[in-house]
N, C-alpha and C. Protein backbone atom coordinates (compact mmCIF):
# COMPACT_ATOMS: atom_id res chain seq x y z
N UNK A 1 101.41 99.28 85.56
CA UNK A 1 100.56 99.38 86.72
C UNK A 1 99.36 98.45 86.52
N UNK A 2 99.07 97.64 87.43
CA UNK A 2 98.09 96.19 87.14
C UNK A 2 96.77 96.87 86.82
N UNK A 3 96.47 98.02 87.72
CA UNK A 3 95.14 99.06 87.41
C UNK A 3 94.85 99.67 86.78
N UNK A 4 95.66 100.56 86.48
CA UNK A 4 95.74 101.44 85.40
C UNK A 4 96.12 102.92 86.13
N UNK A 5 95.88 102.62 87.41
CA UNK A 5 96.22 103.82 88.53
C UNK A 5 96.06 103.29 90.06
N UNK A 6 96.46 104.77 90.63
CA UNK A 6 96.55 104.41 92.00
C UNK A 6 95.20 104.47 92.81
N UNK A 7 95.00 103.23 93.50
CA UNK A 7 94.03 102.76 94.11
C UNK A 7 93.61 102.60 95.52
N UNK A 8 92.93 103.56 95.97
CA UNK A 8 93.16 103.98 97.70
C UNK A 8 91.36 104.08 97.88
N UNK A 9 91.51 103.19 99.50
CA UNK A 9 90.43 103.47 99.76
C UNK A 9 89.73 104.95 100.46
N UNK A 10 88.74 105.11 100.24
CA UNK A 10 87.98 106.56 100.80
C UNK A 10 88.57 106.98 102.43
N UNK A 11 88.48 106.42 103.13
CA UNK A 11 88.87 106.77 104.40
C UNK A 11 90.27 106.90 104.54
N UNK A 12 91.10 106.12 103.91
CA UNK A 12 92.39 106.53 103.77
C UNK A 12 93.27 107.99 102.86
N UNK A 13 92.01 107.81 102.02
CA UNK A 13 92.52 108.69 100.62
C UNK A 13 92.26 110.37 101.39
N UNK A 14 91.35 110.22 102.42
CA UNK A 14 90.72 111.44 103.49
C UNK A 14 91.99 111.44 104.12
N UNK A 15 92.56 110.46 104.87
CA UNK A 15 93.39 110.73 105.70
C UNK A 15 94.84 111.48 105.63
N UNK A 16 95.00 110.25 104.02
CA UNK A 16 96.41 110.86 103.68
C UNK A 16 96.39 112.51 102.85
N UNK A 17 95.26 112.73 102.14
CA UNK A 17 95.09 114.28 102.03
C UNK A 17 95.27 115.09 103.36
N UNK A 18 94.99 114.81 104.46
CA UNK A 18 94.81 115.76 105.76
C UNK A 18 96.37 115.96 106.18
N UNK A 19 96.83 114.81 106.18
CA UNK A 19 98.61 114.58 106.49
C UNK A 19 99.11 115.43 105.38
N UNK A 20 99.03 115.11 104.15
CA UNK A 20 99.50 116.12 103.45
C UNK A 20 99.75 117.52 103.43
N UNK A 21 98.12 117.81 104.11
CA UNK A 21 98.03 119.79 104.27
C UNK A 21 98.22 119.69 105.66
N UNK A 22 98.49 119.01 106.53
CA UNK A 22 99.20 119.68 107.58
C UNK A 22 100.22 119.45 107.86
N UNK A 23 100.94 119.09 106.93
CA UNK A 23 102.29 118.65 107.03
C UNK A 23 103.21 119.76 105.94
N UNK A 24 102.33 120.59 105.29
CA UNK A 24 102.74 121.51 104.51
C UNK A 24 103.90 121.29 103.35
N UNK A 25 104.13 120.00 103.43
CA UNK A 25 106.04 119.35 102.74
C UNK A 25 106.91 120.22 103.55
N UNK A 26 106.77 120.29 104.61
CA UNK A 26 107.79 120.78 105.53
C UNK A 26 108.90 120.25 106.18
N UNK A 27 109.23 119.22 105.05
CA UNK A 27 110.78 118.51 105.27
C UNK A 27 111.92 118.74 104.36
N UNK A 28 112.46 117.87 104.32
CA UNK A 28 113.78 118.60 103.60
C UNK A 28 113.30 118.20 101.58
N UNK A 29 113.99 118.45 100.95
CA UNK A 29 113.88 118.90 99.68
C UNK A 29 113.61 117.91 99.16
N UNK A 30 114.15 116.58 99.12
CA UNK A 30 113.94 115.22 98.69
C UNK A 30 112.60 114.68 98.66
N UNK A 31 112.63 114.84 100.01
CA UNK A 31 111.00 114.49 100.36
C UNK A 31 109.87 115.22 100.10
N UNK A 32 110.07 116.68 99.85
CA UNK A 32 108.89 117.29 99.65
C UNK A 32 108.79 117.07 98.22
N UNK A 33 109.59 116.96 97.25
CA UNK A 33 109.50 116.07 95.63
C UNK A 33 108.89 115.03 95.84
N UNK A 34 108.99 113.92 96.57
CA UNK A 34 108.04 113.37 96.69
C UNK A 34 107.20 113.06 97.23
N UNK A 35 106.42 114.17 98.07
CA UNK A 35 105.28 114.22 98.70
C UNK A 35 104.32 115.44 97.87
N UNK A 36 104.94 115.59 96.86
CA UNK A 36 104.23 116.60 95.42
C UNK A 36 104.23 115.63 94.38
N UNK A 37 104.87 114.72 94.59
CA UNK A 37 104.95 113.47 93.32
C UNK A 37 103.41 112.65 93.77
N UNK A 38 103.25 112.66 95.24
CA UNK A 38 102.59 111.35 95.76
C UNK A 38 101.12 112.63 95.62
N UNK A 39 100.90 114.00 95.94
CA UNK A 39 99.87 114.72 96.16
C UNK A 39 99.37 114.65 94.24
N UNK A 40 100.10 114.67 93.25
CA UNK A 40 99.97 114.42 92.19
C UNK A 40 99.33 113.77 91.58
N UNK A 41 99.72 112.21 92.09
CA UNK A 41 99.05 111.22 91.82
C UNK A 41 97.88 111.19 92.22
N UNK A 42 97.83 111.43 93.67
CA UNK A 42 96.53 111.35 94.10
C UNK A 42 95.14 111.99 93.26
N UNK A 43 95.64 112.76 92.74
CA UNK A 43 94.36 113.22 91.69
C UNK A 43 94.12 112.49 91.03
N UNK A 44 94.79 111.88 90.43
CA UNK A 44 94.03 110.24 89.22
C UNK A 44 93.91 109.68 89.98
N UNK A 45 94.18 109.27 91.37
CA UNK A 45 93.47 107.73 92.01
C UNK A 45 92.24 107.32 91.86
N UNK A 46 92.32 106.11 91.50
CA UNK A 46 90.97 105.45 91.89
C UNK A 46 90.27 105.49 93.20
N UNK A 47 89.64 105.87 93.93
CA UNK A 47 88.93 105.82 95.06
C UNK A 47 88.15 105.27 95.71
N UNK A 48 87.80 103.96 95.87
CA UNK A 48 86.79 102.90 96.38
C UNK A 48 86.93 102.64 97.78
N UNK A 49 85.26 102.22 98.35
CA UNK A 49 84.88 101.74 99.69
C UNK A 49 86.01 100.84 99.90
N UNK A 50 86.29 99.91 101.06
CA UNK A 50 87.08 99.33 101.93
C UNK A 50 86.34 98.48 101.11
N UNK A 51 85.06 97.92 101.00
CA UNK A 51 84.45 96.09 100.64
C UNK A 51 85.04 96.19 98.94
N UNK A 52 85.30 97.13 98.72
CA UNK A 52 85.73 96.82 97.49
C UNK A 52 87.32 96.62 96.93
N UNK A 53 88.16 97.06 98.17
CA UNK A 53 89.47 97.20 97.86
C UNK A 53 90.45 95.80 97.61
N UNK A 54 91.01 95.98 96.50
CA UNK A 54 91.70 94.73 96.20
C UNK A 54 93.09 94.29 97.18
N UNK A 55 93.28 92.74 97.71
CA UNK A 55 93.98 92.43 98.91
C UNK A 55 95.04 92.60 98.12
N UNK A 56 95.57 92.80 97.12
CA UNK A 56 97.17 93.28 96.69
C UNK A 56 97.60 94.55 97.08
N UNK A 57 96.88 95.27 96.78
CA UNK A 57 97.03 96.94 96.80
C UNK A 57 97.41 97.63 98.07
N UNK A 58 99.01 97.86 98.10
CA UNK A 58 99.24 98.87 99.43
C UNK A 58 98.82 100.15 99.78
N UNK A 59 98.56 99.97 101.16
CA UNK A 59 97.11 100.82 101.93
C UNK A 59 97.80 100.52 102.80
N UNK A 60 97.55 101.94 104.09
CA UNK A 60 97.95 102.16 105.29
C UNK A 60 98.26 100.55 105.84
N UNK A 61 99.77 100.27 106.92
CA UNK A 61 99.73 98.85 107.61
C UNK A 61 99.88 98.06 106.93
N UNK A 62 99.83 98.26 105.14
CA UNK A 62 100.17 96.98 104.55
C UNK A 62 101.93 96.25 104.61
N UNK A 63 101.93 95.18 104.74
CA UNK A 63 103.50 94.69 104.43
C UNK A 63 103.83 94.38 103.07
N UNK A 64 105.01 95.03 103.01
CA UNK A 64 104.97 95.23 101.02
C UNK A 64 106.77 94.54 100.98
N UNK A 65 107.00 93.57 100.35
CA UNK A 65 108.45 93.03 99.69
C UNK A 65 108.37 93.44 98.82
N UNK A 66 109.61 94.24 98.78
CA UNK A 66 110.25 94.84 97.44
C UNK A 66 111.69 93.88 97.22
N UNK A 67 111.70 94.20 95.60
CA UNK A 67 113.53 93.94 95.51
C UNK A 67 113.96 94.81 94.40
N UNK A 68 114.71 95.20 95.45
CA UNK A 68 115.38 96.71 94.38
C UNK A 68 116.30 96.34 93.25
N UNK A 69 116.52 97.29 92.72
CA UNK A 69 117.70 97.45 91.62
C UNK A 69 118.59 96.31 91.51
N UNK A 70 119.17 96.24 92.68
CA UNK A 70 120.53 95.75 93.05
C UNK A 70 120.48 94.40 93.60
N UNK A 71 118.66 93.92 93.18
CA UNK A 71 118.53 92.18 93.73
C UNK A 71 118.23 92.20 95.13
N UNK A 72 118.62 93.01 95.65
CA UNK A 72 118.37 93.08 97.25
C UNK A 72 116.66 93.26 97.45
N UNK A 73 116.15 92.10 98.13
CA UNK A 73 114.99 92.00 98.63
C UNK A 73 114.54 92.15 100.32
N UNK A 74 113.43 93.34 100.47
CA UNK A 74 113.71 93.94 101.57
C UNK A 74 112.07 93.95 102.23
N UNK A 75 111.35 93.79 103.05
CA UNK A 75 109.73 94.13 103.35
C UNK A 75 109.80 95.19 104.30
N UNK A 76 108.82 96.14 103.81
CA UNK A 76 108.45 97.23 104.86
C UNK A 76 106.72 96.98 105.05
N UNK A 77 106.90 97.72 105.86
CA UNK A 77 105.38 98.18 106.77
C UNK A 77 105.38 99.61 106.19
N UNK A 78 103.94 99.74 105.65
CA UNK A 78 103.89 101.50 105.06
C UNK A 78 102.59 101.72 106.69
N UNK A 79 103.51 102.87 106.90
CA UNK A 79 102.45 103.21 108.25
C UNK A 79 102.23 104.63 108.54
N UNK A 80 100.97 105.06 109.46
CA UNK A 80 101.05 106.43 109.64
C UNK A 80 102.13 107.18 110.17
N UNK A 81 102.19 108.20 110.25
CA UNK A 81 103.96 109.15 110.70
C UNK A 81 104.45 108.76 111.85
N UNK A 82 102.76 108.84 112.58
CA UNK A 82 103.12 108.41 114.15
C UNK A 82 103.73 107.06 114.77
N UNK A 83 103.57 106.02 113.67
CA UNK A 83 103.63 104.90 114.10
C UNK A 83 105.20 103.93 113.61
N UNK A 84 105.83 105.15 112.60
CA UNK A 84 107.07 104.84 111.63
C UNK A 84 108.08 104.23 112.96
N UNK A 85 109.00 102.95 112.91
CA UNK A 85 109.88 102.64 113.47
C UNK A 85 110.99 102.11 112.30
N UNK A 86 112.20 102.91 112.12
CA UNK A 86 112.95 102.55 111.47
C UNK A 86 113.57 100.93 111.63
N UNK A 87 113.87 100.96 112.92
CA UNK A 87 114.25 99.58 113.35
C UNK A 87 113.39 98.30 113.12
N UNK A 88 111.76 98.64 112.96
CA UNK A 88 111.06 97.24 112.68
C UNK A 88 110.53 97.60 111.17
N UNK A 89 111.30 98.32 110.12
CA UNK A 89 111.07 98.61 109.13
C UNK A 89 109.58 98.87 109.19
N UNK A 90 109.11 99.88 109.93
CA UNK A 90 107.76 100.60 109.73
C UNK A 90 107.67 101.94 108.79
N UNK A 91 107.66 102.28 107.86
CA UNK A 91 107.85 103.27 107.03
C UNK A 91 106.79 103.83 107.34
N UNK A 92 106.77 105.53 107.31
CA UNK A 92 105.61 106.43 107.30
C UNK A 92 105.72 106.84 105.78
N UNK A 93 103.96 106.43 105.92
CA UNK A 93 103.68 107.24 104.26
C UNK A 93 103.97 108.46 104.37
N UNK A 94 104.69 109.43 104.88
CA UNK A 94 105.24 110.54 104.58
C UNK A 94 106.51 110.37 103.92
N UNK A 95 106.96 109.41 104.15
CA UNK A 95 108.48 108.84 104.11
C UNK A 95 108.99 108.75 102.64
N UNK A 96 109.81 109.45 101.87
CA UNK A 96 110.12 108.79 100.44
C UNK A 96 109.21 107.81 99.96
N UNK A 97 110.13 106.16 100.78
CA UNK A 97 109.38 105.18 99.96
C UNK A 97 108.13 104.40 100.73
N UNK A 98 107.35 105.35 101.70
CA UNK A 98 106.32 105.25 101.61
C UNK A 98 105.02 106.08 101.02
N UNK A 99 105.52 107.17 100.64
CA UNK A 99 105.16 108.03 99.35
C UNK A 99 105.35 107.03 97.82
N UNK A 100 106.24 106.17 97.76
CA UNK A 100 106.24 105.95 96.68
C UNK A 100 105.51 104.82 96.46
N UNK A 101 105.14 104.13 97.37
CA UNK A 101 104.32 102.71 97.22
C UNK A 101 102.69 102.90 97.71
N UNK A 102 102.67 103.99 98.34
CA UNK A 102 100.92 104.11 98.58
C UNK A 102 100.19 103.54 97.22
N UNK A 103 99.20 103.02 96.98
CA UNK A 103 97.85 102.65 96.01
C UNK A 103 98.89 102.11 95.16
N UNK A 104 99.58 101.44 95.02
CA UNK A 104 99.87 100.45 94.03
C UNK A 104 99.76 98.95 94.25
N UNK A 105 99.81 97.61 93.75
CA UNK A 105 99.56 96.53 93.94
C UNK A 105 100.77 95.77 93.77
N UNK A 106 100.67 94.31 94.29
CA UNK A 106 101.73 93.43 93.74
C UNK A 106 102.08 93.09 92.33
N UNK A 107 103.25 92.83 92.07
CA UNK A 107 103.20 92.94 90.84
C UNK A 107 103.82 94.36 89.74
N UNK A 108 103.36 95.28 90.42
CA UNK A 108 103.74 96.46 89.80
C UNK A 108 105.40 96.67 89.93
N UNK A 109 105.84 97.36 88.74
CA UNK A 109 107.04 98.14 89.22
C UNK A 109 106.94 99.62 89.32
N UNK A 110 107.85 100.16 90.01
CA UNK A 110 107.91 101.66 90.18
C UNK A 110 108.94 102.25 90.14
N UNK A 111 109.22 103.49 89.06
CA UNK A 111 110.28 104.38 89.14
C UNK A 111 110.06 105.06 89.93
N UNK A 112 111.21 105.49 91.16
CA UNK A 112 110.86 107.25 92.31
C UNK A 112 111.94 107.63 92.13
N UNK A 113 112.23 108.77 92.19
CA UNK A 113 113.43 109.73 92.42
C UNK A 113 113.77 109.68 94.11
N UNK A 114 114.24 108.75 94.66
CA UNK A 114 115.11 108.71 96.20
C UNK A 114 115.86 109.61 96.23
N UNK A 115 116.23 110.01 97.46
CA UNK A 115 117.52 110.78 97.75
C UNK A 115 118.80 110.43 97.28
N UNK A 116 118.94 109.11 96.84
CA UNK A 116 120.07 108.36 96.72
C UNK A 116 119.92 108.43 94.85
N UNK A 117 118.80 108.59 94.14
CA UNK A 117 118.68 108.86 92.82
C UNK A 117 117.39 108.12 92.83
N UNK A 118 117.12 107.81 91.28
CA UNK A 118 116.19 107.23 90.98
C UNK A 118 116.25 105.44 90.96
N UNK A 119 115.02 105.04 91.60
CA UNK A 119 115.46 103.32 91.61
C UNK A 119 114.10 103.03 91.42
N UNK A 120 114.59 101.57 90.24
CA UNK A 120 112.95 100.96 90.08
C UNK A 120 113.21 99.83 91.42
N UNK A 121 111.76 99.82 91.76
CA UNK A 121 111.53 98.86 93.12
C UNK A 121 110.33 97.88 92.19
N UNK A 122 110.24 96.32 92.02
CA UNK A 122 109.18 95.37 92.24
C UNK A 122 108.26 95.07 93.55
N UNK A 123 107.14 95.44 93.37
CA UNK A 123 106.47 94.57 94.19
C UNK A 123 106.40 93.46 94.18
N UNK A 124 106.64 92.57 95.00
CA UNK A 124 106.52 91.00 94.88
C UNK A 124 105.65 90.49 95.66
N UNK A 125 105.45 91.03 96.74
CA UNK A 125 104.11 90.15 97.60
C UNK A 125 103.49 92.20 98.60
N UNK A 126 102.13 91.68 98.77
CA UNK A 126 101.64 92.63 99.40
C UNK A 126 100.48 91.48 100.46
N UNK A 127 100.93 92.45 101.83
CA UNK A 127 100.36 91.52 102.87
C UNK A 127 98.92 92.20 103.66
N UNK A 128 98.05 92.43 104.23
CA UNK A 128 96.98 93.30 104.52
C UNK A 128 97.25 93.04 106.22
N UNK A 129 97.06 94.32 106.90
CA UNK A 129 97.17 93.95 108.51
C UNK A 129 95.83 94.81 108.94
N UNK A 130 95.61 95.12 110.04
CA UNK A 130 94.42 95.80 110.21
C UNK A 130 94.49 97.17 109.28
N UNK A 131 93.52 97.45 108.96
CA UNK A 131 93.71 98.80 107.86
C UNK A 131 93.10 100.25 108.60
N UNK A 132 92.56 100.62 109.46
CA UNK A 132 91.41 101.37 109.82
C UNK A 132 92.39 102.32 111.16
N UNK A 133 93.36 101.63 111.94
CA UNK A 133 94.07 101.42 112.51
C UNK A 133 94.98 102.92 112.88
N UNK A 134 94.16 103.86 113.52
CA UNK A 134 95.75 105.13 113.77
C UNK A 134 95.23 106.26 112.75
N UNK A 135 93.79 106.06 112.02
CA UNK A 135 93.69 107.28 111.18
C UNK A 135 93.01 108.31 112.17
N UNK A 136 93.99 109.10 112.94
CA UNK A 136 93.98 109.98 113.09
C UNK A 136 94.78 111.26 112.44
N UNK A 137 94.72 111.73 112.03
CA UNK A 137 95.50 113.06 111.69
C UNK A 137 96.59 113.64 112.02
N UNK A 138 96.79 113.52 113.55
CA UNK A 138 97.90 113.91 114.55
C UNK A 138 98.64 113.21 113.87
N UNK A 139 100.06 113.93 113.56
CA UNK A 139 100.88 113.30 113.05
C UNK A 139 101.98 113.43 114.11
């Protein structure tokens, strides 16, 4: 991990706690493992203002290329619940692997336990889009 931990800014780190408790892990079994994996982490995160946040580090809206296991290189959008479109690869950080890439940077790799098993994913590029963008709560 390039940081030493996971690195989320304050207004986000508010937001995605609120999604968390009102979302109770009230999905199926996979996902609530890792939305207790991702509530976990969040206790060691690093926590810094927006002027301080580093442009690698995925945060709400960021565009993140991964290449998995299997060489296959793929970019998602990590986005709020409301805004997830499978078809334009918009992932909701509720989502598995947008649980699994919140506060990490380019560069990093990551083990998660998927539904499909466990897969290390590379970050290879992390892109910044508006960040501030949909933090509402309503999920």
């Amino acid at each position: 991990m390039r940081y030493g931990s996971l690195i989320l800014e304050k207004k986000e780190f508010v937001y995605v706690k609120q999604i968390l408790n009102i979302t109770g892990y009230s999905c199926d079994f996979e996902t609530k493992k890792s939305l207790r994996k991702l509530s976990e982490e969040l206790k060691e995160a690093h926590i810094i203002d927006n002027a301080e946040m580093p442009k690698d580090v995925i945060r709400l809206n960021s565009k993140v290329t991964l290449i998995f296991d299997n060489g296959l290189e793929k970019t998602f959008q990590v986005v709020a619940p409301k805004n997830k479109d499978v078809g334009k690869n918009k992932i909701s950080v509720l989502a598995t692997m947008g649980a699994a890439l919140l506060g990490y940077s380019e560069g990093d790799t990551i083990l998660w336990d998927f539904p499909t098993g466990k897969q290390q994913l590379k970050i290879v590029k992390v892109e910044q889009e508006e960040t501030f963008k949909d933090l509402n709560p309503v999920i």
